[in-house]
C-alpha atoms as a PDB file:
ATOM      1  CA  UNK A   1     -23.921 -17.213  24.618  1.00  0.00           C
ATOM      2  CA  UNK A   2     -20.513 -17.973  23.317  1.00  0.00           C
ATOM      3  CA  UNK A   3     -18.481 -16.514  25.851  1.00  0.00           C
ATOM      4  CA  UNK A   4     -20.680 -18.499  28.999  1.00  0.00           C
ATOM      5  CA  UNK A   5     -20.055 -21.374  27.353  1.00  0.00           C
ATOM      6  CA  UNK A   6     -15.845 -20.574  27.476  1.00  0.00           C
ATOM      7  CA  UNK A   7     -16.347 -19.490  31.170  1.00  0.00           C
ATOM      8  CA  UNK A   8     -18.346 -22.945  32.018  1.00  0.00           C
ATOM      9  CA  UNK A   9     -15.568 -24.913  30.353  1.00  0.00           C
ATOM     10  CA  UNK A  10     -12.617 -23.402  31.914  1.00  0.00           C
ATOM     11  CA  UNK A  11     -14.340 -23.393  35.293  1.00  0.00           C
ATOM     12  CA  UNK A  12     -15.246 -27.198  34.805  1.00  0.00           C
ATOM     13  CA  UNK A  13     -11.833 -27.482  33.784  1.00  0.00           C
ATOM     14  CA  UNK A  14     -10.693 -25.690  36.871  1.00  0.00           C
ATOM     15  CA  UNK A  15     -12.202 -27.873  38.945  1.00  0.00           C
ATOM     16  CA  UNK A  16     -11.126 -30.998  37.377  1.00  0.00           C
ATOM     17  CA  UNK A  17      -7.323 -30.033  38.645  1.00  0.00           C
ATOM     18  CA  UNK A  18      -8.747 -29.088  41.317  1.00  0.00           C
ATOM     19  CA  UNK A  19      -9.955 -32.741  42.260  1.00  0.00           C
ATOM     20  CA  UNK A  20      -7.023 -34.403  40.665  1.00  0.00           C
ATOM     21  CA  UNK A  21      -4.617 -32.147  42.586  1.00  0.00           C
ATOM     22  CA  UNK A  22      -6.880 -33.541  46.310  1.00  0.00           C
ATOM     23  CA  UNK A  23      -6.736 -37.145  45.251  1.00  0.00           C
ATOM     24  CA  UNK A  24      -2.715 -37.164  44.331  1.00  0.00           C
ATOM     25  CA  UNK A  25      -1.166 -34.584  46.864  1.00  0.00           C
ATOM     26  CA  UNK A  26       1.191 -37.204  48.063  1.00  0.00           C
ATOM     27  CA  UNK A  27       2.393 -38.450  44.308  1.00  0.00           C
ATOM     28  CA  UNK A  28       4.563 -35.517  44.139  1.00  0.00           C
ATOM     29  CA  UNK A  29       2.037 -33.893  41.395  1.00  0.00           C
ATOM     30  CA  UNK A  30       3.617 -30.793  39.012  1.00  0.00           C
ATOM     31  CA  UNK A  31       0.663 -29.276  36.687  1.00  0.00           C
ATOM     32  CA  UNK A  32      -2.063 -30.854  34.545  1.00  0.00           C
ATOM     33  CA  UNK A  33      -3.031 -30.524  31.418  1.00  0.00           C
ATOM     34  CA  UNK A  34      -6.594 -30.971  29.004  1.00  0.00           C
ATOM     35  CA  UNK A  35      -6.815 -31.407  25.834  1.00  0.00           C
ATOM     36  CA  UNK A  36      -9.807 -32.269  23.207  1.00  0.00           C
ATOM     37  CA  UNK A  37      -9.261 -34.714  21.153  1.00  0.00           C
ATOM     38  CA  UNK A  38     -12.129 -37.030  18.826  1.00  0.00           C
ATOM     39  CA  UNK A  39     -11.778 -39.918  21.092  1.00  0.00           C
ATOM     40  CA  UNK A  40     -12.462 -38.198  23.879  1.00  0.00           C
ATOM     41  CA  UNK A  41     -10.578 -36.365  26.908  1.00  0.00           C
ATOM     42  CA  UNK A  42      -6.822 -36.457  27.113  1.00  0.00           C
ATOM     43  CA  UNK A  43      -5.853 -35.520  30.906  1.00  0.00           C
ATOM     44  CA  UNK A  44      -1.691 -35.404  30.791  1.00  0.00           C
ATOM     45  CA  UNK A  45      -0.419 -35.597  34.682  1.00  0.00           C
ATOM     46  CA  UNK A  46       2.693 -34.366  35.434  1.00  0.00           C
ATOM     47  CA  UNK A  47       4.140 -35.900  38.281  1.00  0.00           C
ATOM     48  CA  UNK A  48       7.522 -36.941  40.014  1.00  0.00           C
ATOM     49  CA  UNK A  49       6.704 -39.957  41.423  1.00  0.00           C
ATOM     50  CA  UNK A  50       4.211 -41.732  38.455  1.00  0.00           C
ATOM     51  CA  UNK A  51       4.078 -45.309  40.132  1.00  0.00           C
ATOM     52  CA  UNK A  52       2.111 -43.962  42.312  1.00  0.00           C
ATOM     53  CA  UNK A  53      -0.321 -42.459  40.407  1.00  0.00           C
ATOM     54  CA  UNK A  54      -0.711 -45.739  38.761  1.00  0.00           C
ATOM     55  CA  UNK A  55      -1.320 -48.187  41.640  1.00  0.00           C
ATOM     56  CA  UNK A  56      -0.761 -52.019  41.688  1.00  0.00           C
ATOM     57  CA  UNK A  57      -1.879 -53.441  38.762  1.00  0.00           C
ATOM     58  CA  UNK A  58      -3.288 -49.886  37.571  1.00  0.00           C
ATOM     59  CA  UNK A  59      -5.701 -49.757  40.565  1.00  0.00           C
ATOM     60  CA  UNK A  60      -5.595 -46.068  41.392  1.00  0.00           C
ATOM     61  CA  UNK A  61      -5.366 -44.925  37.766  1.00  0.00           C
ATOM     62  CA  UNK A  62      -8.488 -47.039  37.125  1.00  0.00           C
ATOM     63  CA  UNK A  63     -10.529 -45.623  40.178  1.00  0.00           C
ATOM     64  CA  UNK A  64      -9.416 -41.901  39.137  1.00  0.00           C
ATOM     65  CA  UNK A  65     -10.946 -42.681  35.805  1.00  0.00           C
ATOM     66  CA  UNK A  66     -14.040 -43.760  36.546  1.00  0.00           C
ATOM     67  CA  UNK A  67     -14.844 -40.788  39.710  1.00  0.00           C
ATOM     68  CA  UNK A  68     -13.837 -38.853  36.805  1.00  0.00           C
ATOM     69  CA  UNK A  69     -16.851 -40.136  34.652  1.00  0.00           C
ATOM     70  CA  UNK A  70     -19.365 -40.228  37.757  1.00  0.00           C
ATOM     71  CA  UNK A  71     -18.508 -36.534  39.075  1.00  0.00           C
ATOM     72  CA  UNK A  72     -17.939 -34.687  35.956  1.00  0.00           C
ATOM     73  CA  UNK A  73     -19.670 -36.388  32.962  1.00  0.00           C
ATOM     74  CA  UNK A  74     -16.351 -37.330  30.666  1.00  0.00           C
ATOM     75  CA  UNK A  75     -17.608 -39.451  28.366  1.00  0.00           C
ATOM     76  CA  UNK A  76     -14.303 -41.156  27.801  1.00  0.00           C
ATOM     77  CA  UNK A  77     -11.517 -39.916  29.666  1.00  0.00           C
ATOM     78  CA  UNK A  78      -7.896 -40.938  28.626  1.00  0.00           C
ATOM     79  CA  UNK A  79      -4.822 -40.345  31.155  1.00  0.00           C
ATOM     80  CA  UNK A  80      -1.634 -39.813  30.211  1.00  0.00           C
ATOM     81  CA  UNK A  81       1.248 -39.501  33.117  1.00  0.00           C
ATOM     82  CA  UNK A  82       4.889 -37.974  32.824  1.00  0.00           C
ATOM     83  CA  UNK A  83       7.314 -37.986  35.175  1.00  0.00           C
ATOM     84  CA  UNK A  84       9.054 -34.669  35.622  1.00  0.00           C
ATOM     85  CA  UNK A  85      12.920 -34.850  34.615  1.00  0.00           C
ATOM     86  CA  UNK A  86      14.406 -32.737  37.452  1.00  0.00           C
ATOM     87  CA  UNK A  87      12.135 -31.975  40.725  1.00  0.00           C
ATOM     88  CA  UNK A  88      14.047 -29.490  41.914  1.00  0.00           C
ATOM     89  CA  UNK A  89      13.396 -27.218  38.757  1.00  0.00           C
ATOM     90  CA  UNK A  90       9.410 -27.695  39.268  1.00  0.00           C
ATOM     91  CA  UNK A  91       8.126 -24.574  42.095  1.00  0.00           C
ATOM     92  CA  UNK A  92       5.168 -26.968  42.733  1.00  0.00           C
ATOM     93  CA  UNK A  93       7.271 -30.217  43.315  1.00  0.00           C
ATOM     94  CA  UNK A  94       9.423 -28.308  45.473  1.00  0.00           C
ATOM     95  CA  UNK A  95       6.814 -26.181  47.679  1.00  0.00           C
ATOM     96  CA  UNK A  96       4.881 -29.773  48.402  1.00  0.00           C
ATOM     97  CA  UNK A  97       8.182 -31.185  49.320  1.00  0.00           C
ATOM     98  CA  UNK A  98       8.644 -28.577  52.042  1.00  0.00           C
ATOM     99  CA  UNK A  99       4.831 -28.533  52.919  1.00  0.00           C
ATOM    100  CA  UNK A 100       5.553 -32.444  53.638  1.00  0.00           C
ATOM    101  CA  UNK A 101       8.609 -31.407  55.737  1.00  0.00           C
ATOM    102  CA  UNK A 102       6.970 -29.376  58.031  1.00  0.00           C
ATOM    103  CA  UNK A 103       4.088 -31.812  59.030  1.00  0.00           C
ATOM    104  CA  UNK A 104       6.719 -34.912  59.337  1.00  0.00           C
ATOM    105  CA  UNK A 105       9.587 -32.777  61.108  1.00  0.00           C
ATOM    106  CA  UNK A 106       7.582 -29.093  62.814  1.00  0.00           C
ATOM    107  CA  UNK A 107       8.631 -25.888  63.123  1.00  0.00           C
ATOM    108  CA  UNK A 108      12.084 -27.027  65.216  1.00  0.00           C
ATOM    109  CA  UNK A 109      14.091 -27.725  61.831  1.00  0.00           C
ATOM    110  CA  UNK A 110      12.002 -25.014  59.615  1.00  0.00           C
ATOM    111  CA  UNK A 111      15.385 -23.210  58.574  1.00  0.00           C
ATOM    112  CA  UNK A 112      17.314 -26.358  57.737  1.00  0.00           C
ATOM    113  CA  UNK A 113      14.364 -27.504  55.085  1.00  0.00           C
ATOM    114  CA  UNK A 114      14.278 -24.015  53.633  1.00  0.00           C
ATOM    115  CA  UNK A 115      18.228 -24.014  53.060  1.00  0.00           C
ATOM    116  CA  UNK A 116      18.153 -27.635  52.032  1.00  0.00           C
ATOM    117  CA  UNK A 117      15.735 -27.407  49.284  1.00  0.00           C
ATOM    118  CA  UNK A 118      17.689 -23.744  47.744  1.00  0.00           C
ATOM    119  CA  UNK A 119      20.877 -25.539  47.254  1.00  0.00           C
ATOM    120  CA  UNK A 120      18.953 -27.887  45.911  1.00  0.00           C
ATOM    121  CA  UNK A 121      17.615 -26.332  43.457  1.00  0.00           C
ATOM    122  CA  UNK A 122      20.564 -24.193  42.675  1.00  0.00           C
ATOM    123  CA  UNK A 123      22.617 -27.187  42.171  1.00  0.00           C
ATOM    124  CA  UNK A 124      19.960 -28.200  39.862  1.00  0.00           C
ATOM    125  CA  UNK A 125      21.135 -25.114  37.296  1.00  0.00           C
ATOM    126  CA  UNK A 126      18.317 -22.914  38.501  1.00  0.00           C
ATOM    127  CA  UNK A 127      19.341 -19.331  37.853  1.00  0.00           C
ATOM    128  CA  UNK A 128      17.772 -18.023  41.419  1.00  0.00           C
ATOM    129  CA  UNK A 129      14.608 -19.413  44.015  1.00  0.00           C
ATOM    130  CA  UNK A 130      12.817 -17.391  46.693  1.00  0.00           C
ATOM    131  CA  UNK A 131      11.021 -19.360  49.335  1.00  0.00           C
ATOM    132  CA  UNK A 132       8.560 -17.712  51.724  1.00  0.00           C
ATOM    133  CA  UNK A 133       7.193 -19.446  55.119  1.00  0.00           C
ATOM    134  CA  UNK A 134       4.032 -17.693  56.713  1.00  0.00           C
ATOM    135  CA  UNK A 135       2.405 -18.770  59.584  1.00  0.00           C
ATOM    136  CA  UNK A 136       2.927 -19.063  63.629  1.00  0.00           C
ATOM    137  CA  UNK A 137       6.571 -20.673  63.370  1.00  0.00           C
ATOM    138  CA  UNK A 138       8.281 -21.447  65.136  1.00  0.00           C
ATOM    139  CA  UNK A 139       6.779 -19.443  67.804  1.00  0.00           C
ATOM    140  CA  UNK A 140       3.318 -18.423  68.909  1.00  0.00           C
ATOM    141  CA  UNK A 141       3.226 -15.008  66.608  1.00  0.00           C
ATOM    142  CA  UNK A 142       2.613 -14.875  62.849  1.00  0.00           C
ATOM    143  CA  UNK A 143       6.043 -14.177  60.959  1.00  0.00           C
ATOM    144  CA  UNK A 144       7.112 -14.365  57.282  1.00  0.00           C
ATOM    145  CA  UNK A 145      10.682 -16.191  56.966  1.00  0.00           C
ATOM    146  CA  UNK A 146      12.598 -15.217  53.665  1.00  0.00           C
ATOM    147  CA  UNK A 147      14.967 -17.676  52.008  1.00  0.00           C
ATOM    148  CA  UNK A 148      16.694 -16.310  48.252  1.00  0.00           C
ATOM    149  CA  UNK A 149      19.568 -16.950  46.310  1.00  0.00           C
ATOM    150  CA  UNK A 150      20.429 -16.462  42.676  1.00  0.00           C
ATOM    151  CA  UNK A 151      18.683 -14.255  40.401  1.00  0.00           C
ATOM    152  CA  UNK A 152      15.724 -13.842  39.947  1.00  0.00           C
ATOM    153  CA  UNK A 153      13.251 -11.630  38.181  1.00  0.00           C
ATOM    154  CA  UNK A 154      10.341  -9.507  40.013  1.00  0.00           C
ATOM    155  CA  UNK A 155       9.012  -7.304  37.180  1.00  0.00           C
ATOM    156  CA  UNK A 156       8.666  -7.199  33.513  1.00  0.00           C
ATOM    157  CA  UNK A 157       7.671 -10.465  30.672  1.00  0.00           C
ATOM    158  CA  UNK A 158      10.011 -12.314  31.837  1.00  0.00           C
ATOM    159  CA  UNK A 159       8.705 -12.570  35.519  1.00  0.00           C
ATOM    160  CA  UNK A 160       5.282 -13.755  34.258  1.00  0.00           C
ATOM    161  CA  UNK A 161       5.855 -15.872  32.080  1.00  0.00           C
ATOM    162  CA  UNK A 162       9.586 -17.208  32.892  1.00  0.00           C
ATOM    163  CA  UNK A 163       9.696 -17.374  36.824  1.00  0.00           C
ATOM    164  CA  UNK A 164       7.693 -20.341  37.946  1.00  0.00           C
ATOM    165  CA  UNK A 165       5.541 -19.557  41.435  1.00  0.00           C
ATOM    166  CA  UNK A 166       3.551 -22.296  43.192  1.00  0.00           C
ATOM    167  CA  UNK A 167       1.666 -22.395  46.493  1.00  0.00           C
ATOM    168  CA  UNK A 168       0.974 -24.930  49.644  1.00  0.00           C
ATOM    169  CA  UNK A 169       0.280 -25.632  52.543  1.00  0.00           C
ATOM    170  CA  UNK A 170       0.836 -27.293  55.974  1.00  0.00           C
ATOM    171  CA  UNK A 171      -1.876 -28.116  58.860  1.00  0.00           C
ATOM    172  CA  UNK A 172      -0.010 -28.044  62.070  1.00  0.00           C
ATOM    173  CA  UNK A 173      -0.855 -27.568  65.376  1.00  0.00           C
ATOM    174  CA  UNK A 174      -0.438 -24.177  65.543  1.00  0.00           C
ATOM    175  CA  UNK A 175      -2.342 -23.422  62.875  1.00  0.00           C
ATOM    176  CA  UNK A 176      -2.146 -23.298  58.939  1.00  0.00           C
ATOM    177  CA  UNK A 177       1.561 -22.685  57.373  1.00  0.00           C
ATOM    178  CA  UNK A 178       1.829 -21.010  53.954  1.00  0.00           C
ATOM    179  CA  UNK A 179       4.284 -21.471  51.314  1.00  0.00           C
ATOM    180  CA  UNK A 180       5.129 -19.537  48.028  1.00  0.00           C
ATOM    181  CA  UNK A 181       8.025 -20.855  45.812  1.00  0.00           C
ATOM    182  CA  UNK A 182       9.661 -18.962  42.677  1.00  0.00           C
ATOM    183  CA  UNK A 183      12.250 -20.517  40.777  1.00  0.00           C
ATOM    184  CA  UNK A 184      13.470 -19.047  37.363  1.00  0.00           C
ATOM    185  CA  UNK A 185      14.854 -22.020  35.712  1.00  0.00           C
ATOM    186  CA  UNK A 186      17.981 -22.620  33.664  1.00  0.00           C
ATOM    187  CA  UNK A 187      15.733 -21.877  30.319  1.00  0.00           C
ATOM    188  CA  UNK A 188      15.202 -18.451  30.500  1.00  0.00           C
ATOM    189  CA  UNK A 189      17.791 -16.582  28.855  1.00  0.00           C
ATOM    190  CA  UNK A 190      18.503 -13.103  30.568  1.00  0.00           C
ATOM    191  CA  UNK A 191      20.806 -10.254  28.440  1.00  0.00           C
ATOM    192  CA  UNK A 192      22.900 -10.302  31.677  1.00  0.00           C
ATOM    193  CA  UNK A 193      22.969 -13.596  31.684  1.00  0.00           C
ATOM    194  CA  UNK A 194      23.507 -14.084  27.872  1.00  0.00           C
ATOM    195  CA  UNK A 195      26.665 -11.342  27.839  1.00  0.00           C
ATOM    196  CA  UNK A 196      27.840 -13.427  31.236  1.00  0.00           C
ATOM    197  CA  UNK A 197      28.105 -16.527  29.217  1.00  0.00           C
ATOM    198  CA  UNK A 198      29.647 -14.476  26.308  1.00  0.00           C
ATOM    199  CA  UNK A 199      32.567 -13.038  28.960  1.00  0.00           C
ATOM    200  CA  UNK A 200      33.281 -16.607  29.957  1.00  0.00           C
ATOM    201  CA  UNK A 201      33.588 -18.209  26.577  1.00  0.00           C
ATOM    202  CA  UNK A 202      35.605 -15.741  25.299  1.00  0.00           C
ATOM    203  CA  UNK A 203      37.869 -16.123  28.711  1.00  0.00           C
ATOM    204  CA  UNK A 204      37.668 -19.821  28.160  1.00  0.00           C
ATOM    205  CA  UNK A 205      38.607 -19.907  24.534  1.00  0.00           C
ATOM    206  CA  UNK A 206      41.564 -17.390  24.999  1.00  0.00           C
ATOM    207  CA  UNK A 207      42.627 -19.939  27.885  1.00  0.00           C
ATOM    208  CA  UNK A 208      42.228 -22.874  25.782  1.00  0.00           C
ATOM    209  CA  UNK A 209      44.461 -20.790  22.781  1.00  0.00           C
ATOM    210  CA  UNK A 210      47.428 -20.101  25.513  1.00  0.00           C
ATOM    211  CA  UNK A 211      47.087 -23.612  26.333  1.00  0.00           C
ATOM    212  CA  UNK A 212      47.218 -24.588  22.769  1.00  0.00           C
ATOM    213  CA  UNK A 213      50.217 -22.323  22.592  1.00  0.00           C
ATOM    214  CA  UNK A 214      52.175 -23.721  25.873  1.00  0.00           C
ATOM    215  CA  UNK A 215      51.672 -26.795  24.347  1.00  0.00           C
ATOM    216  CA  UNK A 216      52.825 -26.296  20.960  1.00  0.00           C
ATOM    217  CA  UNK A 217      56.014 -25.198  22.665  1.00  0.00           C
ATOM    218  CA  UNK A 218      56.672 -27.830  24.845  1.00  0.00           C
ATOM    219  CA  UNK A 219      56.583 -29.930  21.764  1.00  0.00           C
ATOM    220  CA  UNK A 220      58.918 -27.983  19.948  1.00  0.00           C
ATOM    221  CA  UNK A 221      60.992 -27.662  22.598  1.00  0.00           C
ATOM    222  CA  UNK A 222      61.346 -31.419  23.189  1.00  0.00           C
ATOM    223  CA  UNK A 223      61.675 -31.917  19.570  1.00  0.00           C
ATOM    224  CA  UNK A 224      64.595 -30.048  19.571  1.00  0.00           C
ATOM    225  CA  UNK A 225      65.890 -31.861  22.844  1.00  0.00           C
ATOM    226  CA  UNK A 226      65.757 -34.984  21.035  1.00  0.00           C
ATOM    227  CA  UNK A 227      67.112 -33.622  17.498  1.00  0.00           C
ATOM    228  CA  UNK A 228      70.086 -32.196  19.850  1.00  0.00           C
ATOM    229  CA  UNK A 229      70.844 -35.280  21.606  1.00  0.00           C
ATOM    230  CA  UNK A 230      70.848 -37.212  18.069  1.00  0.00           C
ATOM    231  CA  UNK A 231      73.068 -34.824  16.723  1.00  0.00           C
ATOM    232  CA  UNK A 232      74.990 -35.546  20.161  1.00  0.00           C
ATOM    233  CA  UNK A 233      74.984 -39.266  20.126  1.00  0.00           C
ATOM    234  CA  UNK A 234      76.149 -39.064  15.888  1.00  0.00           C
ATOM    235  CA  UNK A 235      79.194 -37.312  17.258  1.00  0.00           C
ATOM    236  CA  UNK A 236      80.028 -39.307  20.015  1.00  0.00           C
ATOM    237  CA  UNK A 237      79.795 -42.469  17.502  1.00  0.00           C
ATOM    238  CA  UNK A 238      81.906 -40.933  15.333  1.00  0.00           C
ATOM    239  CA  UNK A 239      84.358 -40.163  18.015  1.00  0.00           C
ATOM    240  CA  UNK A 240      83.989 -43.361  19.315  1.00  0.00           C
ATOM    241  CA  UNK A 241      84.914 -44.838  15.843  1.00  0.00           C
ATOM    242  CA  UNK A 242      87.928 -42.558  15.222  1.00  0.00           C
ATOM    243  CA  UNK A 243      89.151 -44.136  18.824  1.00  0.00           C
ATOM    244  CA  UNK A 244      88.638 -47.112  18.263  1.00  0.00           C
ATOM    245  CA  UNK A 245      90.510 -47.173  14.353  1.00  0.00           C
ATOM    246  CA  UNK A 246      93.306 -45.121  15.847  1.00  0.00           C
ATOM    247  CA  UNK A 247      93.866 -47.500  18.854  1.00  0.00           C
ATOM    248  CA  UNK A 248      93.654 -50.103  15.972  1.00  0.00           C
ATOM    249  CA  UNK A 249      96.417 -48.353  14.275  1.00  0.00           C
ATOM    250  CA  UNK A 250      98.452 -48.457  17.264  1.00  0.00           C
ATOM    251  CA  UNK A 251      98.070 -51.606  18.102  1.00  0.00           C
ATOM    252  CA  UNK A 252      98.761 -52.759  14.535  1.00  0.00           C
ATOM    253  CA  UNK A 253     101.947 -51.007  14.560  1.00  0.00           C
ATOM    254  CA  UNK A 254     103.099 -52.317  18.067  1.00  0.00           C
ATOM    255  CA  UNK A 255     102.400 -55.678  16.434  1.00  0.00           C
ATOM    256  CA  UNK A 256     104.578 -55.050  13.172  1.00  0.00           C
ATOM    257  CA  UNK A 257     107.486 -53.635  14.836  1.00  0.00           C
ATOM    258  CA  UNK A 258     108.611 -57.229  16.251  1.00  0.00           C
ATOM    259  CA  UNK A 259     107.875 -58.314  13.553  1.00  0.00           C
ATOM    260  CA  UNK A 260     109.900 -55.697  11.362  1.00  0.00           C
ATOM    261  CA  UNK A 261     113.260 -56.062  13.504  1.00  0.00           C
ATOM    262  CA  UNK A 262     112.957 -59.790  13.340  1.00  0.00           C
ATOM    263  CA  UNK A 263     112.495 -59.999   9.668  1.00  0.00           C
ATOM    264  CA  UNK A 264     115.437 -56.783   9.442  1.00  0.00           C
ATOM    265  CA  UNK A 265     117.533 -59.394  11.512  1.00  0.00           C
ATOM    266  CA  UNK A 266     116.942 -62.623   9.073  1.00  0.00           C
ATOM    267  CA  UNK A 267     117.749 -59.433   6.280  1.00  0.00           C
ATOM    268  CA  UNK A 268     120.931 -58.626   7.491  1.00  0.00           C
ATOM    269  CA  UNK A 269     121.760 -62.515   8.122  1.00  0.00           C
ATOM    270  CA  UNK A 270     121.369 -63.761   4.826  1.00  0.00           C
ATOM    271  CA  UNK A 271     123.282 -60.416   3.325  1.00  0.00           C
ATOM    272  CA  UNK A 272     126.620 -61.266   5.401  1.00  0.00           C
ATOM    273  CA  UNK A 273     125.788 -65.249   4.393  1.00  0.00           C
ATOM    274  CA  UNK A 274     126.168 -64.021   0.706  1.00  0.00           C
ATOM    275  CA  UNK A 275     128.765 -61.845   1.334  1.00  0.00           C
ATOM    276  CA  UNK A 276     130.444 -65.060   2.774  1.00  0.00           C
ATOM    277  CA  UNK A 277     129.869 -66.399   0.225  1.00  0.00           C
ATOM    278  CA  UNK A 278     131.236 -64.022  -2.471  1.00  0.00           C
ATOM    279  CA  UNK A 279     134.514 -64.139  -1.014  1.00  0.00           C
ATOM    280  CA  UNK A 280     137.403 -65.381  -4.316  1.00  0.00           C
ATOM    281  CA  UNK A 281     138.892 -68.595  -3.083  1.00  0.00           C
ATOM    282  CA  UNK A 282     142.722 -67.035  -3.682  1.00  0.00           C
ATOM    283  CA  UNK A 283     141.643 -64.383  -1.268  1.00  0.00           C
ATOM    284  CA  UNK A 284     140.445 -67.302   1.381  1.00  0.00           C
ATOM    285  CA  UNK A 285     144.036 -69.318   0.475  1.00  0.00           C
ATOM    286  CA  UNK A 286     145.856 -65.692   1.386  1.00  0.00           C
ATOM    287  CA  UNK A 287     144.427 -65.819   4.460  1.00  0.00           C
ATOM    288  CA  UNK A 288     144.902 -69.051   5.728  1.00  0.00           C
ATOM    289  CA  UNK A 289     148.685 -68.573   4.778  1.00  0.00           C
ATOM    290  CA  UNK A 290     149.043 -65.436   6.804  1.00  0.00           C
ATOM    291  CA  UNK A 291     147.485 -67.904   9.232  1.00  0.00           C
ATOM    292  CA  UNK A 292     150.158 -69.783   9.012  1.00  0.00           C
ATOM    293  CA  UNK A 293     152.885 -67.448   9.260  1.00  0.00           C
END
């Protein structure tokens, strides 16, 4: 029947991840994804740290490639491997991360993982991230430890299909820790969210127009300062040149009177010289008889 045959593929499918996900827990491993294609297989590994994945000299890549051809029958299996842009958007990446954390470190410093990777993640851009610790920590009873911050969505389409939820876990001593991580990244568009951004454009427009306007009269303003203290510094020249002809003047005059009395002086010499001289000699002959006398 048709629909066995979808089941069997999906569940062979299924356990393909499954296997891939065993052999590279410690790569730092996101998703996987299948696809048919004529050549063959096309297995597309998401993963944070790919180098890994690939070995020296393509070692591991080559080893995954042919278990994949001995366990499951692919007749040609081609692997493709992308490195995830930002791990602390992927739930996955994140929940491994802390699952690594508490096998390195214990239950002692539990809290300070849990707070570490939330800011984290929020200074990543996510819009909110719940982290949940089960298990015997850090005592000897079971307890559930709660860690949230942001927003994020618990009902509806948009906590299906935008909030991203992942699962691991950590063998310790005391027994078997379990961890659930939901993040709702920076893609999902909210209507809170969308009239939130809305509010602060507007706000940051209106800022950027009084801005605009402060500035626009600053410039006038100093404009006007400068046209002023043109206007200020014409005057002054022109001042300054009225001084300076004025104290010319003076000093021109103060040089001319000398000048004037001396030249008044030779004047009035040369008058009484020709006066002298007009004199009638009968008048000069009376005079030097009267002399006599």
């Amino acid at each position: 029947m048709i629909e066995r045959k979808f089941v069997d593929q999906n569940f062979k499918e299924f356990l393909i991840q499954e296997y891939i996900a065993s052999e590279l827990s410690r790569c730092g491993l996101s998703h996987i994804k299948l696809q048919k294609t004529p050549l063959g297989e096309k297995i597309i590994i998401y993963a944070s740290r790919p180098g890994l994945i690939v070995g020296r000299k393509g070692a591991n890549i080559n080893k995954l490639t042919k278990d994949l051809k001995r366990i499951f029958g692919l007749e040609n299996p081609q692997i493709e491997i992308s490195e995830i842009e930002n791990i602390f958007l992927d739930s996955q990446v994140v929940a491994d991360m802390i699952a690594m954390s508490l096998e390195r470190f214990g239950t002692a410093k539990f809290k300070g993982v849990g707070h570490k990777m939330m800011s984290d993640s929020m200074n990543a851009g996510a819009h909110g991230i719940e982290i949940l610790i089960s298990g015997k920590i850090p005592g000897a009873r079971a307890k559930r430890w709660r860690f949230y911050q942001g927003y994020l969505k618990k009902c509806g389409d948009i906590a299906s299909t935008g909030v991203k939820t992942a699962f691991a876990y950590a063998q310790l001593k005391t027994g078997t820790i379990g961890i659930r991580v939901k993040i709702m990244p920076p893609e999902v568009k909210l209507e809170t969210i969308r009239l939130r951004e809305e509010i602060e454009a507007e706000e940051k427009a209106k800022e950027e127009e009084k801005n605009k306007k402060l500035e626009e009269e600053k410039k006038a303003a100093e404009e006007a300062k400068k046209k002023r203290e043109a206007k200020e510094g014409k005057e002054g020249k022109t001042e300054e040149k009225k001084e300076k002809k004025s104290s010319k003047e003076k000093a021109d005059k103060t040089e001319k009177k000398p000048e004037e009395a001396k030249k008044a002086k030779e004047e009035s010499k040369e008058e009484k010289a020709e006066e002298v001289a007009g004199e009638s000699p009968e008048e000069s002959e009376k005079e030097e008889d009267g002399e006599e006398k």
